[in-house]
Every structure is written in C-alpha cells, then in structure tokens.
PDB file of N, CA and C in Angstrom:
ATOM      1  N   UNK A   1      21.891   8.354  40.784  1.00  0.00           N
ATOM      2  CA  UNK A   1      22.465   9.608  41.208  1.00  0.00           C
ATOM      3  C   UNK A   1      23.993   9.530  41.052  1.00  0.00           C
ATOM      4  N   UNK A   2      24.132  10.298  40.125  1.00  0.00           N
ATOM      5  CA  UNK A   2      26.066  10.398  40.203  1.00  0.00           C
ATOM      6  C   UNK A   2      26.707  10.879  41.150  1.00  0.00           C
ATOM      7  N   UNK A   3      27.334  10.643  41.619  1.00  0.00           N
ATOM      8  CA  UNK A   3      28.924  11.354  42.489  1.00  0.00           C
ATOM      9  C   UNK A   3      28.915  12.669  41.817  1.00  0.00           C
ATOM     10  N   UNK A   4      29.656  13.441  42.964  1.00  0.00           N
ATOM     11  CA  UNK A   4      30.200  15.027  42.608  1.00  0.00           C
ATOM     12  C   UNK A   4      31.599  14.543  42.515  1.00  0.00           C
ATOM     13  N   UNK A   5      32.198  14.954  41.909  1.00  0.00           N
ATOM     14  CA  UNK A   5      33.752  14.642  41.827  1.00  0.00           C
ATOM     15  C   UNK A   5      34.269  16.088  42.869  1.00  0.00           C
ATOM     16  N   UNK A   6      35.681  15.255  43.016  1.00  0.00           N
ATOM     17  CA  UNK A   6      36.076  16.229  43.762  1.00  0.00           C
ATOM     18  C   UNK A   6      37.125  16.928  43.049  1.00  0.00           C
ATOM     19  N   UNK A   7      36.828  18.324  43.427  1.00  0.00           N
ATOM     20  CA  UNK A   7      38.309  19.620  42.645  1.00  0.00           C
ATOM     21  C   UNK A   7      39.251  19.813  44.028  1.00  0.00           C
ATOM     22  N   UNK A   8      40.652  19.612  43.613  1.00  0.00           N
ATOM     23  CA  UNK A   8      41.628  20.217  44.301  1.00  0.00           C
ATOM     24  C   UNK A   8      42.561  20.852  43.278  1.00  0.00           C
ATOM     25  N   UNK A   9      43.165  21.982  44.373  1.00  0.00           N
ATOM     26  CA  UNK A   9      43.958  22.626  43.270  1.00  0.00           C
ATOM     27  C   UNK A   9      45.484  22.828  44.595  1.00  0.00           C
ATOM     28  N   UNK A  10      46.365  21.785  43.405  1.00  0.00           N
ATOM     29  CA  UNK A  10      47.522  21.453  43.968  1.00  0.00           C
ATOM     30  C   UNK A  10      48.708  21.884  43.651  1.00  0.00           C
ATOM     31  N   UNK A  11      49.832  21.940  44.254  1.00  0.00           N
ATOM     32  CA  UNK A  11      51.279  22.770  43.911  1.00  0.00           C
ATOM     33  C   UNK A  11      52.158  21.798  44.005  1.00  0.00           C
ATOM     34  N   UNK A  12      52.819  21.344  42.631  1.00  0.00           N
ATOM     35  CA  UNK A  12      53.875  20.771  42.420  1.00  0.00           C
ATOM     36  C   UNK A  12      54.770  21.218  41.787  1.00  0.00           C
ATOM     37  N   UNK A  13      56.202  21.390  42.421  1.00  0.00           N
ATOM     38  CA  UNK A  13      56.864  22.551  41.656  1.00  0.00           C
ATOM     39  C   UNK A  13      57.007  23.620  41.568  1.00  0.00           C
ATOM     40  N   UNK A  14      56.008  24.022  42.143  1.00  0.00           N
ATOM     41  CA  UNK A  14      55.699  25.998  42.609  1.00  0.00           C
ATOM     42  C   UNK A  14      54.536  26.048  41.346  1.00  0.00           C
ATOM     43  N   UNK A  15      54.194  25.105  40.880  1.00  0.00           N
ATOM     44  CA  UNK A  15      52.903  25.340  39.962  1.00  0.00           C
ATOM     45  C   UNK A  15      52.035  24.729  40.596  1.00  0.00           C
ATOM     46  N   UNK A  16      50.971  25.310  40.218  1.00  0.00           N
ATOM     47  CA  UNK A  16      49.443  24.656  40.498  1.00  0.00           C
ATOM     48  C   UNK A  16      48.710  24.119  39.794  1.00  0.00           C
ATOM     49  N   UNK A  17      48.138  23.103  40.342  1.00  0.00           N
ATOM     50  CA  UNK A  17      46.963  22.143  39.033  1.00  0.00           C
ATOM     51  C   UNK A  17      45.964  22.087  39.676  1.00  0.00           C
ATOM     52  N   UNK A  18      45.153  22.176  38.739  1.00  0.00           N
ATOM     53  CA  UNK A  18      43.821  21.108  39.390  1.00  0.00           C
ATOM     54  C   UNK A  18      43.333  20.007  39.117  1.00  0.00           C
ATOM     55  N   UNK A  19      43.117  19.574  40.134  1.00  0.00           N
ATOM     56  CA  UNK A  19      42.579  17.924  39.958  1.00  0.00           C
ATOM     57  C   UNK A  19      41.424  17.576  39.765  1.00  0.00           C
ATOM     58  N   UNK A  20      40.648  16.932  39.061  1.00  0.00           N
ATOM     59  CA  UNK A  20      39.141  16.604  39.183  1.00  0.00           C
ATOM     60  C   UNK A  20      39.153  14.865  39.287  1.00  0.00           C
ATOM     61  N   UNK A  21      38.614  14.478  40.216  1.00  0.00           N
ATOM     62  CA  UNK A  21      38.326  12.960  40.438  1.00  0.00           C
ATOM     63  C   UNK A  21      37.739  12.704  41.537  1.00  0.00           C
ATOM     64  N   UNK A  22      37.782  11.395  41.641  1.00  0.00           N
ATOM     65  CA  UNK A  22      36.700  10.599  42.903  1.00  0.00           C
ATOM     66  C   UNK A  22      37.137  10.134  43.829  1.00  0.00           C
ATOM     67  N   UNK A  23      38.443  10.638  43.938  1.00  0.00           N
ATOM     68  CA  UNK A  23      38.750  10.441  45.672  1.00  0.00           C
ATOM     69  C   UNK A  23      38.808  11.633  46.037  1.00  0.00           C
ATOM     70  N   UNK A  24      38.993  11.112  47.471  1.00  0.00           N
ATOM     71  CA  UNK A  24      39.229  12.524  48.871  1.00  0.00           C
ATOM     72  C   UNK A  24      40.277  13.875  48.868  1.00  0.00           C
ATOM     73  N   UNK A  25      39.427  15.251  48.839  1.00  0.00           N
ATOM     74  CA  UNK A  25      40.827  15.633  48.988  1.00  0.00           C
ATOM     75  C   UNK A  25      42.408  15.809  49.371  1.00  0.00           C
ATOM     76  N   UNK A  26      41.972  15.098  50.389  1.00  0.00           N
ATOM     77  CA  UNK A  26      43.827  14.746  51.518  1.00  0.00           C
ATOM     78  C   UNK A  26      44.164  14.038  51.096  1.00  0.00           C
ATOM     79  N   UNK A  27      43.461  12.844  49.727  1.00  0.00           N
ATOM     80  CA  UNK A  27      44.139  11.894  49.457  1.00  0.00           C
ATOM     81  C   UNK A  27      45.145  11.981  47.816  1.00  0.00           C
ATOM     82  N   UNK A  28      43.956  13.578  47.385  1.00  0.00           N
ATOM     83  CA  UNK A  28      44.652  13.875  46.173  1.00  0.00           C
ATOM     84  C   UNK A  28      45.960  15.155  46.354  1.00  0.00           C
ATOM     85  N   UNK A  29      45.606  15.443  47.388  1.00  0.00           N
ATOM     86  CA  UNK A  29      47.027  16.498  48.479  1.00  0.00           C
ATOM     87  C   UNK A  29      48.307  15.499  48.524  1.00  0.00           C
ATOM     88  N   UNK A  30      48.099  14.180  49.387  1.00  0.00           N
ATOM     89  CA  UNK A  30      48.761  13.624  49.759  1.00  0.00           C
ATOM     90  C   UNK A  30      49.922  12.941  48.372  1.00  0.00           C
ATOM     91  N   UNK A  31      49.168  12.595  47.418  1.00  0.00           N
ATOM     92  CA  UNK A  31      49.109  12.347  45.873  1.00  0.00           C
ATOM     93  C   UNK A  31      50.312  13.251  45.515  1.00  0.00           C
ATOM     94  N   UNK A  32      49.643  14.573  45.463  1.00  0.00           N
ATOM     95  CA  UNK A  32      50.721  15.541  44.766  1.00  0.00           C
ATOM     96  C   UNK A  32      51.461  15.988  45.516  1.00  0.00           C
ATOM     97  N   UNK A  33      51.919  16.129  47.133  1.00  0.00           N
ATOM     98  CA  UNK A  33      52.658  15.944  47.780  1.00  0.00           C
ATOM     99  C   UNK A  33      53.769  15.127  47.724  1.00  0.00           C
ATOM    100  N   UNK A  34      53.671  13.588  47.479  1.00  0.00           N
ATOM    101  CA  UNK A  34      54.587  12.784  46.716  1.00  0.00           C
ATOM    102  C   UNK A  34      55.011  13.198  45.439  1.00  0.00           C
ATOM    103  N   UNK A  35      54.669  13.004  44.402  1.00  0.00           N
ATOM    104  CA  UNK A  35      55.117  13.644  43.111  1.00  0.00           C
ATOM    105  C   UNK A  35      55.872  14.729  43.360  1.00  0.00           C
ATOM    106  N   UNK A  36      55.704  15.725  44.025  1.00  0.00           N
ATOM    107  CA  UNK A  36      56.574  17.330  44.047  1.00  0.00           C
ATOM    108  C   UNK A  36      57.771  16.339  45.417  1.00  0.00           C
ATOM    109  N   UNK A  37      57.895  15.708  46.196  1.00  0.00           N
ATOM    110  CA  UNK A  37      58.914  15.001  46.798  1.00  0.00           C
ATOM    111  C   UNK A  37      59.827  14.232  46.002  1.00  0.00           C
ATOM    112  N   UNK A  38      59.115  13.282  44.835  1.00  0.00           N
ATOM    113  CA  UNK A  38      59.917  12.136  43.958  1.00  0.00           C
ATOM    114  C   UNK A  38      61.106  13.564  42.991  1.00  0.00           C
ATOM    115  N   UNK A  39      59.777  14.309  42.736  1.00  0.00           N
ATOM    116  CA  UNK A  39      60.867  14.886  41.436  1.00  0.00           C
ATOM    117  C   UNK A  39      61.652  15.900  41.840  1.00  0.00           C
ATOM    118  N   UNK A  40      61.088  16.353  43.278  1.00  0.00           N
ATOM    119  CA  UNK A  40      62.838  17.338  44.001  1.00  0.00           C
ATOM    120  C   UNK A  40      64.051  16.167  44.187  1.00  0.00           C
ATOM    121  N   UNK A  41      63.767  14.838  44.424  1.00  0.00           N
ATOM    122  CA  UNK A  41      64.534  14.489  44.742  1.00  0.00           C
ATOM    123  C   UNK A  41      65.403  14.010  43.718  1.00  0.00           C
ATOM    124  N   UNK A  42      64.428  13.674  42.267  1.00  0.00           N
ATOM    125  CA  UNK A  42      65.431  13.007  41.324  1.00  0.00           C
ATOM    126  C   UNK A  42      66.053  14.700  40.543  1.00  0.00           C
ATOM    127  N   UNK A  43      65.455  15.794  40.998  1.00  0.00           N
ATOM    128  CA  UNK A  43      66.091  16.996  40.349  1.00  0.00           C
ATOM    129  C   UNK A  43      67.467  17.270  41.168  1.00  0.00           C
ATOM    130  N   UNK A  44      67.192  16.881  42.043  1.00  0.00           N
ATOM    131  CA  UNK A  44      68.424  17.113  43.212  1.00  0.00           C
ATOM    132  C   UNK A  44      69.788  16.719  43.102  1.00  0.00           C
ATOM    133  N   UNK A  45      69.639  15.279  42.096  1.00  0.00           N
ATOM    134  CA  UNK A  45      70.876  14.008  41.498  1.00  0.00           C
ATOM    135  C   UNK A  45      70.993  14.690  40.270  1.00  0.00           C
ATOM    136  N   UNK A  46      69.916  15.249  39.820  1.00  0.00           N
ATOM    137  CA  UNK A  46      70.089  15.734  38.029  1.00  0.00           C
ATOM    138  C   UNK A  46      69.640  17.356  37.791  1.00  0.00           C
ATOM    139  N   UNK A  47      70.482  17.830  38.349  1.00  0.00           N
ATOM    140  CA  UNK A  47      69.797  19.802  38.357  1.00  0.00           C
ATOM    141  C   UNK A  47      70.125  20.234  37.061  1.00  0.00           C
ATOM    142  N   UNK A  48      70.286  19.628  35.849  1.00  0.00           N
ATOM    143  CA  UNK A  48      70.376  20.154  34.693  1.00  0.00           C
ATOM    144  C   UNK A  48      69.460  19.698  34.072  1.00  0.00           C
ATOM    145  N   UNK A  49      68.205  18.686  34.688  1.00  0.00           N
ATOM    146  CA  UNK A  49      67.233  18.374  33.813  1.00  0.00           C
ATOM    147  C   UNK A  49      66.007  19.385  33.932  1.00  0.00           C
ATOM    148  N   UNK A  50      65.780  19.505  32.679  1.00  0.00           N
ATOM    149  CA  UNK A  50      64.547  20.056  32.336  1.00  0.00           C
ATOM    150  C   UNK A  50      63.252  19.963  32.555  1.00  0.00           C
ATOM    151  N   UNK A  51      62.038  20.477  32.785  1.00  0.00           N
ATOM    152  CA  UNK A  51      60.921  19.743  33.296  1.00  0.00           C
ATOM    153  C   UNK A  51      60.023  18.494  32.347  1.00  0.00           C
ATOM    154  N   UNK A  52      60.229  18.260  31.747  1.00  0.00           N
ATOM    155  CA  UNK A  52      59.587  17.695  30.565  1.00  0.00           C
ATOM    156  C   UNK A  52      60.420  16.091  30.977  1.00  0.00           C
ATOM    157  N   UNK A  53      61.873  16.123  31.017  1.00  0.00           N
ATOM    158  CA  UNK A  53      62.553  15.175  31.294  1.00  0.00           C
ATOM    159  C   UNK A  53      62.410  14.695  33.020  1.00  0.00           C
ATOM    160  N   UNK A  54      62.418  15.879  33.794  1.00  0.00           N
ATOM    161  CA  UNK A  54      62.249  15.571  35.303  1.00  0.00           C
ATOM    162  C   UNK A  54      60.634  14.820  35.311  1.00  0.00           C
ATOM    163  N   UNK A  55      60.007  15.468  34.412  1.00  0.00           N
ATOM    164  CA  UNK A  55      58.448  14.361  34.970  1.00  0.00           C
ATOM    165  C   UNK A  55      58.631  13.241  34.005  1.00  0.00           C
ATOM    166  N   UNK A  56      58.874  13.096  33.632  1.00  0.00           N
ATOM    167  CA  UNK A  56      59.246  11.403  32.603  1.00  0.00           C
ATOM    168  C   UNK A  56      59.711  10.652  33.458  1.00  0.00           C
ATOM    169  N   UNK A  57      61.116  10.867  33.948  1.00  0.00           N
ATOM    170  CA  UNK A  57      61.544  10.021  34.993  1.00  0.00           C
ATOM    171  C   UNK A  57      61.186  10.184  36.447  1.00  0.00           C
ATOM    172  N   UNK A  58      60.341  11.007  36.428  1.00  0.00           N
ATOM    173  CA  UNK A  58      59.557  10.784  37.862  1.00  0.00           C
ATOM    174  C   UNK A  58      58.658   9.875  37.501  1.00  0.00           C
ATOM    175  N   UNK A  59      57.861   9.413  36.481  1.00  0.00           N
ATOM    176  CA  UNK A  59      56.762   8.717  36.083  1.00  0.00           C
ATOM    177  C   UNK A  59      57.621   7.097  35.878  1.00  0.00           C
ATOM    178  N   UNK A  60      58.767   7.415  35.309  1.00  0.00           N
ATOM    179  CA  UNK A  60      59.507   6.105  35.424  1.00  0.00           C
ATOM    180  C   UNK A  60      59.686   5.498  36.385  1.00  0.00           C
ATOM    181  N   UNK A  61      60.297   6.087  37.447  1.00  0.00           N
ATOM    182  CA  UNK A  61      60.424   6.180  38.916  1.00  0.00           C
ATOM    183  C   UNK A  61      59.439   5.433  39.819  1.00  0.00           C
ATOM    184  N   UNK A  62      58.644   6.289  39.905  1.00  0.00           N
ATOM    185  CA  UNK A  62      57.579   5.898  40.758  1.00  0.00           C
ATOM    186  C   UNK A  62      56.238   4.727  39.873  1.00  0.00           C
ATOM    187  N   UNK A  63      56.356   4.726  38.457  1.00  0.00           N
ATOM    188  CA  UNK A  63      56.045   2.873  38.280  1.00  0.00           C
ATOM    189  C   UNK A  63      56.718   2.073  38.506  1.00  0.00           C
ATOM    190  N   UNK A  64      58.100   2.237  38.121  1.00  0.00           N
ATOM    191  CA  UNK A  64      59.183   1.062  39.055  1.00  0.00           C
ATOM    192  C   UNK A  64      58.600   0.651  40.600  1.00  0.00           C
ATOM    193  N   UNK A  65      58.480   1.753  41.099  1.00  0.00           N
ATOM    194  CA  UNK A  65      58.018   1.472  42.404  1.00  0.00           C
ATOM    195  C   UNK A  65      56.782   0.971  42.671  1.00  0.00           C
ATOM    196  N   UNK A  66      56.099   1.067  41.769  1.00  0.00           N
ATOM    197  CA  UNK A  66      54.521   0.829  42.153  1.00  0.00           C
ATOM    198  C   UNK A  66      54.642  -1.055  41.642  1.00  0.00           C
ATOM    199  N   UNK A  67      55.426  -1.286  40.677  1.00  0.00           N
ATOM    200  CA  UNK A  67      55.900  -2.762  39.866  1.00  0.00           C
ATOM    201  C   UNK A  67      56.261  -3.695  41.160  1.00  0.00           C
ATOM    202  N   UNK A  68      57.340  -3.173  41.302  1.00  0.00           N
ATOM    203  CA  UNK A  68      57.846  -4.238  42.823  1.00  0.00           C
ATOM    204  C   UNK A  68      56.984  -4.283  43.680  1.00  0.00           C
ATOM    205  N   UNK A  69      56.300  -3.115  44.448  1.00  0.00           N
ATOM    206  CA  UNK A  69      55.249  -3.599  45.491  1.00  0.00           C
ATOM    207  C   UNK A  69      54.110  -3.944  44.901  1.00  0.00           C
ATOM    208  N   UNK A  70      53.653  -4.025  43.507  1.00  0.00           N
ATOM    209  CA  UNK A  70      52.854  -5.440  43.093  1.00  0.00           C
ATOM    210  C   UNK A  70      53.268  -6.423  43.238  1.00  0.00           C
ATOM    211  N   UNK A  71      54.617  -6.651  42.620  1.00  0.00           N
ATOM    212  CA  UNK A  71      55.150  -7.750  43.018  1.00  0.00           C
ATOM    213  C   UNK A  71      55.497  -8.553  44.053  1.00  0.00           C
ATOM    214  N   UNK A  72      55.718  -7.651  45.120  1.00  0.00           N
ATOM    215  CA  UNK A  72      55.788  -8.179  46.448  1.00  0.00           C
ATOM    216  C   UNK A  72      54.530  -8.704  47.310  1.00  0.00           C
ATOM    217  N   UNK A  73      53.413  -7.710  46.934  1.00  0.00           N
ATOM    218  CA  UNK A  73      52.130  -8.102  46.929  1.00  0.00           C
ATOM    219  C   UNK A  73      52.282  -9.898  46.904  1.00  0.00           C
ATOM    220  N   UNK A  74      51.788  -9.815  45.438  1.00  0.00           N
ATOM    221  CA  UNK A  74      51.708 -10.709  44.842  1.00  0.00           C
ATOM    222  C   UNK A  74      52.534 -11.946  45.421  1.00  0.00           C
ATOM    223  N   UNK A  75      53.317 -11.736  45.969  1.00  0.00           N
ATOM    224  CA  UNK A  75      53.986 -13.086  46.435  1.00  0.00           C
ATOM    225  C   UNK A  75      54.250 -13.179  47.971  1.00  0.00           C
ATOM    226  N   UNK A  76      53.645 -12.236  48.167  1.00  0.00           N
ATOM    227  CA  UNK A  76      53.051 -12.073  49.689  1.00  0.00           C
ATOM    228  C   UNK A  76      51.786 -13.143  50.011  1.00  0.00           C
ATOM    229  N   UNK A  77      50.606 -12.602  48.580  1.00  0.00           N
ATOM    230  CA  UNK A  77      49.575 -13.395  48.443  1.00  0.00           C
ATOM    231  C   UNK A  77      49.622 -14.933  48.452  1.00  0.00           C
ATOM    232  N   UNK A  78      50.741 -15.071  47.547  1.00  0.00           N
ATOM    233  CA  UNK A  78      51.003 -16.642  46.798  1.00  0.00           C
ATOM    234  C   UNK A  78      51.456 -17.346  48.543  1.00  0.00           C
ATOM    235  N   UNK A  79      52.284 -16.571  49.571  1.00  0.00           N
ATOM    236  CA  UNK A  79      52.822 -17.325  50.442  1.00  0.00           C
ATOM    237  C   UNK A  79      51.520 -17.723  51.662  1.00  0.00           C
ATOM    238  N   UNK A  80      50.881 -16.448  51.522  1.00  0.00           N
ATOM    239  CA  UNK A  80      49.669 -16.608  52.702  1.00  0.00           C
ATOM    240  C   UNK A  80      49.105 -18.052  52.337  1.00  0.00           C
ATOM    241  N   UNK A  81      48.635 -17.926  50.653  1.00  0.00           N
ATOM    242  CA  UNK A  81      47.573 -19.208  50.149  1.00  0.00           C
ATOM    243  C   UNK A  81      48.534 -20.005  50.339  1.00  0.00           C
ATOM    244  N   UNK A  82      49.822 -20.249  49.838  1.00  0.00           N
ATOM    245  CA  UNK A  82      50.345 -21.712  50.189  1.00  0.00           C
ATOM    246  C   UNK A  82      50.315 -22.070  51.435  1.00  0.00           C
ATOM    247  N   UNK A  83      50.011 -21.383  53.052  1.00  0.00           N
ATOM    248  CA  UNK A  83      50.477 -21.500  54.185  1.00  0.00           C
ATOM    249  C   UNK A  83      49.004 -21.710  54.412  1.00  0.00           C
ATOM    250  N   UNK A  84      48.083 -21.686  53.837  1.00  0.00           N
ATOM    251  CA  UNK A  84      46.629 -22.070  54.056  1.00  0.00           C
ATOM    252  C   UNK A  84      46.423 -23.333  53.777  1.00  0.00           C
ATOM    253  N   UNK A  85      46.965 -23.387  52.670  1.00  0.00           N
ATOM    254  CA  UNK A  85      46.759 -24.672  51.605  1.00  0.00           C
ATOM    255  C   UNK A  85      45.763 -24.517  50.701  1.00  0.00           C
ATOM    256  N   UNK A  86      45.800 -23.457  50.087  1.00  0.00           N
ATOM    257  CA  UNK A  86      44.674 -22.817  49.324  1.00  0.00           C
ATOM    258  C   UNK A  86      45.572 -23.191  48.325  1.00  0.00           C
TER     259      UNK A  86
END
C-alpha cells in the first residue's frame, strides 16, 4: 500500500506554490516559512536583486548552513565516540 503524499500550498514572497511530498503539513509550512524569512532577509542587504538571483543565494545560504551543522554534527559524533571509547 503506498502513502498519500501530502499537498500544501505555500506563500513565499507573496507567491504561492504547491508542494507535493511525504512529510507533514506544518512541517512543509514551517519549510517555506524559513525560505520566505532567509530571502527577506538576504533581499533586505541586497534590494536591487532580482528574484532569480535572490533564490540562488538563498539556496547558497542556507546550504552553507546546512554544511556547518553537518559538520558540527559530525564532530559532535566523533567527540561522544571518543568519550566512549568507541
């Protein structure tokens, strides 16, 4: 038996999308809630960028961010196992 995917239809930007996937709706709200926060804020430093350029470096942006807290992860992990002796 397959999953129903879930539809939300979200506003980023004063536009609306819809989403189709397999998580929760509050979680795909919460989702595009961030995104329409990252790119007011990097439009806010750069009000002459265009939308095409504002979502590029929102996508830049927020993998930078997603990079380091792997990374921090990750050596979060490495400190637990060394403090185990794993």
């Amino acid at each position: 038996m397959t999953q129903e995917k879930t539809r939300v239809t979200v506003e980023i930007r004063n536009r609306s999308y819809k989403i189709v996937g397999d998580e929760d709706a509050s979680h795909v709200r919460l989702v595009a809630s961030l995104v329409d926060q990252k790119m007011r804020e990097i439009q806010e430093m750069n009000p002459q960028l265009d939308t095409a350029s504002l979502a590029v470096l929102t996508a830049v942006n927020s993998m930078n961010d997603y990079l380091k807290l792997k990374e921090d992860y990750a050596s979060l992990l490495g400190s637990i196992k060394k403090e185990r002796g794993l």
